[in-house]
Protein backbone atom coordinates (compact mmCIF):
# COMPACT_ATOMS: atom_id res chain seq x y z
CA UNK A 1 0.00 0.00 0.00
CA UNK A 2 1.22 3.43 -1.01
CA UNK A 3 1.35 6.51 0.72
CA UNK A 4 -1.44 7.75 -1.67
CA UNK A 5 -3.47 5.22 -0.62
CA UNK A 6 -2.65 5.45 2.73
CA UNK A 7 -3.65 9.61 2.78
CA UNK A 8 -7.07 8.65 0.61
CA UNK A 9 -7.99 5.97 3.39
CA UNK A 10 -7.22 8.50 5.74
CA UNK A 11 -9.23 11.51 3.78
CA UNK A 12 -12.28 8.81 3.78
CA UNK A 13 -12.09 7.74 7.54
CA UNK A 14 -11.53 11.89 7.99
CA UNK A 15 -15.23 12.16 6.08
CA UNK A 16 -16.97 9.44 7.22
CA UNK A 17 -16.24 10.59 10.84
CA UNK A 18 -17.29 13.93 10.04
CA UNK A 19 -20.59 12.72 8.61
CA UNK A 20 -21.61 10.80 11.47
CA UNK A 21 -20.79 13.60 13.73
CA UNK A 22 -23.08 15.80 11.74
CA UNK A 23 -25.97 13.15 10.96
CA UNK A 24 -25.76 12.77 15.20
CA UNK A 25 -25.96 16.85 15.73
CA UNK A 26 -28.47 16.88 13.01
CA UNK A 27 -30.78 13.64 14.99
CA UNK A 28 -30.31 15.23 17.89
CA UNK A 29 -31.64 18.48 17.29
CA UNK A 30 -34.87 16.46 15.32
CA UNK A 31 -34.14 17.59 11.59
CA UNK A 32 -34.72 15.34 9.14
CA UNK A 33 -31.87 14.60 6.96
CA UNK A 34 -32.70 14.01 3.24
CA UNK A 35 -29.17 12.49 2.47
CA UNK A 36 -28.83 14.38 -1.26
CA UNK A 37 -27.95 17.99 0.23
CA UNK A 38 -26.02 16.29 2.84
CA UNK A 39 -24.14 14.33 0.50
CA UNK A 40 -23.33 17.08 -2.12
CA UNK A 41 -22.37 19.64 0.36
CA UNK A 42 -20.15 17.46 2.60
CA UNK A 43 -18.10 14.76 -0.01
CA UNK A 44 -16.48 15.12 -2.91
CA UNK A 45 -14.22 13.27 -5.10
CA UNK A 46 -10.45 14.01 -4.27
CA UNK A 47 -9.64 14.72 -7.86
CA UNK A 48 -12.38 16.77 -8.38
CA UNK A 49 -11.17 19.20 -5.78
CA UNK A 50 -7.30 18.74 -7.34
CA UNK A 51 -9.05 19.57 -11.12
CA UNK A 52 -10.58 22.86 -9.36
CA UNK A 53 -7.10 23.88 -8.24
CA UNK A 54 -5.55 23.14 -11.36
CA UNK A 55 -8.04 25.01 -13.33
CA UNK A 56 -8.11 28.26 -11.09
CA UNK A 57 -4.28 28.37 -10.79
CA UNK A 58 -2.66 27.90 -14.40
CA UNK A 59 0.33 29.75 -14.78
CA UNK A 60 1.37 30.72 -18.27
CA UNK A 61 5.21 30.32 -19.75
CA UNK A 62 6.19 33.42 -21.19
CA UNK A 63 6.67 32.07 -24.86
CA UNK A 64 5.64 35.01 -27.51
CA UNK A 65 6.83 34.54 -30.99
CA UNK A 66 5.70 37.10 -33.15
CA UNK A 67 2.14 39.63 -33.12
CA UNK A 68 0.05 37.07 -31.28
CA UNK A 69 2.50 37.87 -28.31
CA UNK A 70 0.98 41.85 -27.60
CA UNK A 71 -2.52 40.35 -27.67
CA UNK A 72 -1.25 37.69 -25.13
CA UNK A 73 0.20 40.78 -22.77
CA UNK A 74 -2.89 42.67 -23.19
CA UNK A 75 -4.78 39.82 -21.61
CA UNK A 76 -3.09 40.52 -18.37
CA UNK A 77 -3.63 43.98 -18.35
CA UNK A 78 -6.43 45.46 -15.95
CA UNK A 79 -9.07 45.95 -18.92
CA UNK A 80 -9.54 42.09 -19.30
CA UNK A 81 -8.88 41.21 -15.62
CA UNK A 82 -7.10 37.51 -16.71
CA UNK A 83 -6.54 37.57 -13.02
CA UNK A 84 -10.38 36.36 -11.95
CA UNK A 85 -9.66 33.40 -13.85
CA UNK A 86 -6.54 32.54 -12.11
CA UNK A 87 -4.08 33.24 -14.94
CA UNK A 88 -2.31 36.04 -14.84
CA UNK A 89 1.07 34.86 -12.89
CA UNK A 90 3.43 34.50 -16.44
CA UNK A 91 6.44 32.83 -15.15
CA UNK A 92 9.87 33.32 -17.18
CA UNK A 93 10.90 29.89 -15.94
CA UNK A 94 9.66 26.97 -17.61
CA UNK A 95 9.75 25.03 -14.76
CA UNK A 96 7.15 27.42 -12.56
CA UNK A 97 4.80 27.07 -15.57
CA UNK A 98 2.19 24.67 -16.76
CA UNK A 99 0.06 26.52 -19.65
CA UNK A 100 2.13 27.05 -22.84
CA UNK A 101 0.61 29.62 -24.70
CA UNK A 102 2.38 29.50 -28.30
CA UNK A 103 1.03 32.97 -29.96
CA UNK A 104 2.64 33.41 -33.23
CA UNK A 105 4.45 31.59 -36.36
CA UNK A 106 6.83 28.81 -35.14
CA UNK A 107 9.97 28.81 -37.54
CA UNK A 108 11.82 25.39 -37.94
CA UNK A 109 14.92 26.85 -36.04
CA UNK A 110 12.80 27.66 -32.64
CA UNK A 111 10.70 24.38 -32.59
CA UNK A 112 13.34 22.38 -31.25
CA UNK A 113 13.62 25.28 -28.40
CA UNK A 114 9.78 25.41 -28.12
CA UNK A 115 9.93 21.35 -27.81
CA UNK A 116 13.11 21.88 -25.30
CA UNK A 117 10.74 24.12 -23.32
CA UNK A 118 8.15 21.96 -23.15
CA UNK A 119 9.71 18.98 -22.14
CA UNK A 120 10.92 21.26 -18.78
CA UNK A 121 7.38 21.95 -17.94
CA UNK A 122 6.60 20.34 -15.05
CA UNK A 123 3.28 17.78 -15.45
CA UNK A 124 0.24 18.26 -16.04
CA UNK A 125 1.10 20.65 -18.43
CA UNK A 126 -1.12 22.35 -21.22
CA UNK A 127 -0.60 24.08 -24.32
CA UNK A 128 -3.13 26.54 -25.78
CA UNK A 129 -2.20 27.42 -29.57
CA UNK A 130 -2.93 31.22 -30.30
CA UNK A 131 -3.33 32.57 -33.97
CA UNK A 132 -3.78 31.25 -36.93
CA UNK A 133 0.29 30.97 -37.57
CA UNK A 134 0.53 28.78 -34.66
CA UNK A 135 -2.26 26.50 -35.94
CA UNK A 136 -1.89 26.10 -39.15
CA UNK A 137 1.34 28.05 -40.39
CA UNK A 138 -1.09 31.21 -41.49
CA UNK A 139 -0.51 32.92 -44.48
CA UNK A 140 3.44 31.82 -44.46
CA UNK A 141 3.14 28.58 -45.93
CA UNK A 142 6.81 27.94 -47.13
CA UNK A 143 9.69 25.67 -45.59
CA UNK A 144 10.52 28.28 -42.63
CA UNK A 145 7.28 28.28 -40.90
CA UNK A 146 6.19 25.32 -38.87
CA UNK A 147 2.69 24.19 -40.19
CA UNK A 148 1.03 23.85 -36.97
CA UNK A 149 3.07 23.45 -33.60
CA UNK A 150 0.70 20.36 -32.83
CA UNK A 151 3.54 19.00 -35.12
CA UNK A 152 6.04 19.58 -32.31
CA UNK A 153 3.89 19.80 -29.39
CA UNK A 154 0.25 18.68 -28.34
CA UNK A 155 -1.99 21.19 -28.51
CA UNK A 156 -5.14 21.48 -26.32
CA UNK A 157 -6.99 24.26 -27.35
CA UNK A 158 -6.77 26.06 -30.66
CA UNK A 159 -7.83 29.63 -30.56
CA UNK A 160 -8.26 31.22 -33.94
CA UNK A 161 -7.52 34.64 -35.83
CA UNK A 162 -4.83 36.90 -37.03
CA UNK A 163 -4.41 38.24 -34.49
CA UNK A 164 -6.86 36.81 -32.04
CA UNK A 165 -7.96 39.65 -29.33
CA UNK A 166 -7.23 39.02 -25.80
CA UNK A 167 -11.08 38.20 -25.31
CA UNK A 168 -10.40 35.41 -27.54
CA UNK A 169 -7.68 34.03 -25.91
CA UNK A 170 -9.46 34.40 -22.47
CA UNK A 171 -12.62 31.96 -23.88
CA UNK A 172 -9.58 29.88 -24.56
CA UNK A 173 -8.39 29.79 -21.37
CA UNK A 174 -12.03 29.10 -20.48
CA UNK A 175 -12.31 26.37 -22.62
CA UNK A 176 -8.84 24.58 -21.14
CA UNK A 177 -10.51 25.28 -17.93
CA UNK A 178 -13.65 23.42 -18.76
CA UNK A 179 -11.34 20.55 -20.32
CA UNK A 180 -9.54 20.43 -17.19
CA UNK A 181 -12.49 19.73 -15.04
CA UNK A 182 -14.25 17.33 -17.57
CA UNK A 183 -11.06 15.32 -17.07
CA UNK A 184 -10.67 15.44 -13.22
CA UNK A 185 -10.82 12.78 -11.63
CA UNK A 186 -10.48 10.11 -14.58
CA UNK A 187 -7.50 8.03 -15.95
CA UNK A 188 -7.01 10.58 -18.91
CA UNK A 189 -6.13 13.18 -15.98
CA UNK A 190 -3.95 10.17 -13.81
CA UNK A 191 -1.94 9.78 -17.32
CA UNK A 192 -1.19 13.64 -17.54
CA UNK A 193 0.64 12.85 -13.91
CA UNK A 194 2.16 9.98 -14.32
């Protein structure tokens, strides 16, 4: 038995005490307990509550490339507030970071320092891809220009336009978000970890 398992048996013992304690208060003082709101309100699934904290606290890598990059600053700014949804700490290390946000073309001479990056994110890590030159190449399609940096990295939200506004990129950052909580909780997340 692992020490994870060990602190998860000890979260549920934690719980189940503090159920009974509250279904004997709750007796005592002759309420009847209907068992749904007492269930929702007091238990929760352990990597729910991990995918909430992961979604509220995703700190970008500071990895602009080209005109996508002043959009990306402008999202910090106080006009769209990226702080209320927990993303506004851009970290110059790669190792503080988890969201890659690639905004702008990706030439063939920076994708192997783009992958290099990448790889010294620690996990779970996510990567949103901002413009239309990051997606698809844009209007450079020639032998510099990376055709997509899903060809050097996985990508898991696209957001399009040249150049996409920083309301754009902040329903991106919803949408990871959303992704990150649809995953919580199931092997897909446990293989991002392990």
């Amino acid at each position: 038995m692992g020490l994870i398992d060990q602190a998860v048996d000890l979260v549920e013992m934690k719980v189940n005490d503090v159920q009974e304690n509250v279904k004997d208060i709750l007796d005592q003082a002759d309420y009847e307990l209907s068992g749904a709101v007492y269930d929702s309100i007091l238990t929760t699934k352990v990597g729910k509550v991990i995918g909430w904290a992961q979604k509220n606290a995703l700190w970008p890598a500071t990895f602009g490339l080209a005109c996508c990059a002043i959009e990306m600053m402008a999202m910090a700014n106080s006009r769209w507030d990226a702080a209320r949804f927990g993303a506004e700490v851009f970290r110059a290390s790669p190792r503080q970071a988890d969201l890659m946000i690639v905004s702008g073309r990706v030439s063939q001479k920076m994708a192997p320092v783009l992958k290099t990056i990448y790889d010294q994110m620690p996990e779970p890590k996510w990567v949103i891809s901002m413009g239309a030159c990051a997606s698809c190449g844009g209007v450079f399609n020639n032998y510099a220009i990376v055709q997509g940096v899903d060809r050097v990295v996985p990508v898991d939200v696209y957001v399009p336009g040249c150049p996409p506004g920083p309301e754009a990129l902040l329903y991106g950052i919803i949408k990871l978000q959303e992704k990150i909580m649809n995953e919580a909780g199931t092997k897909q997340a446990a293989k991002r970890v392990a």
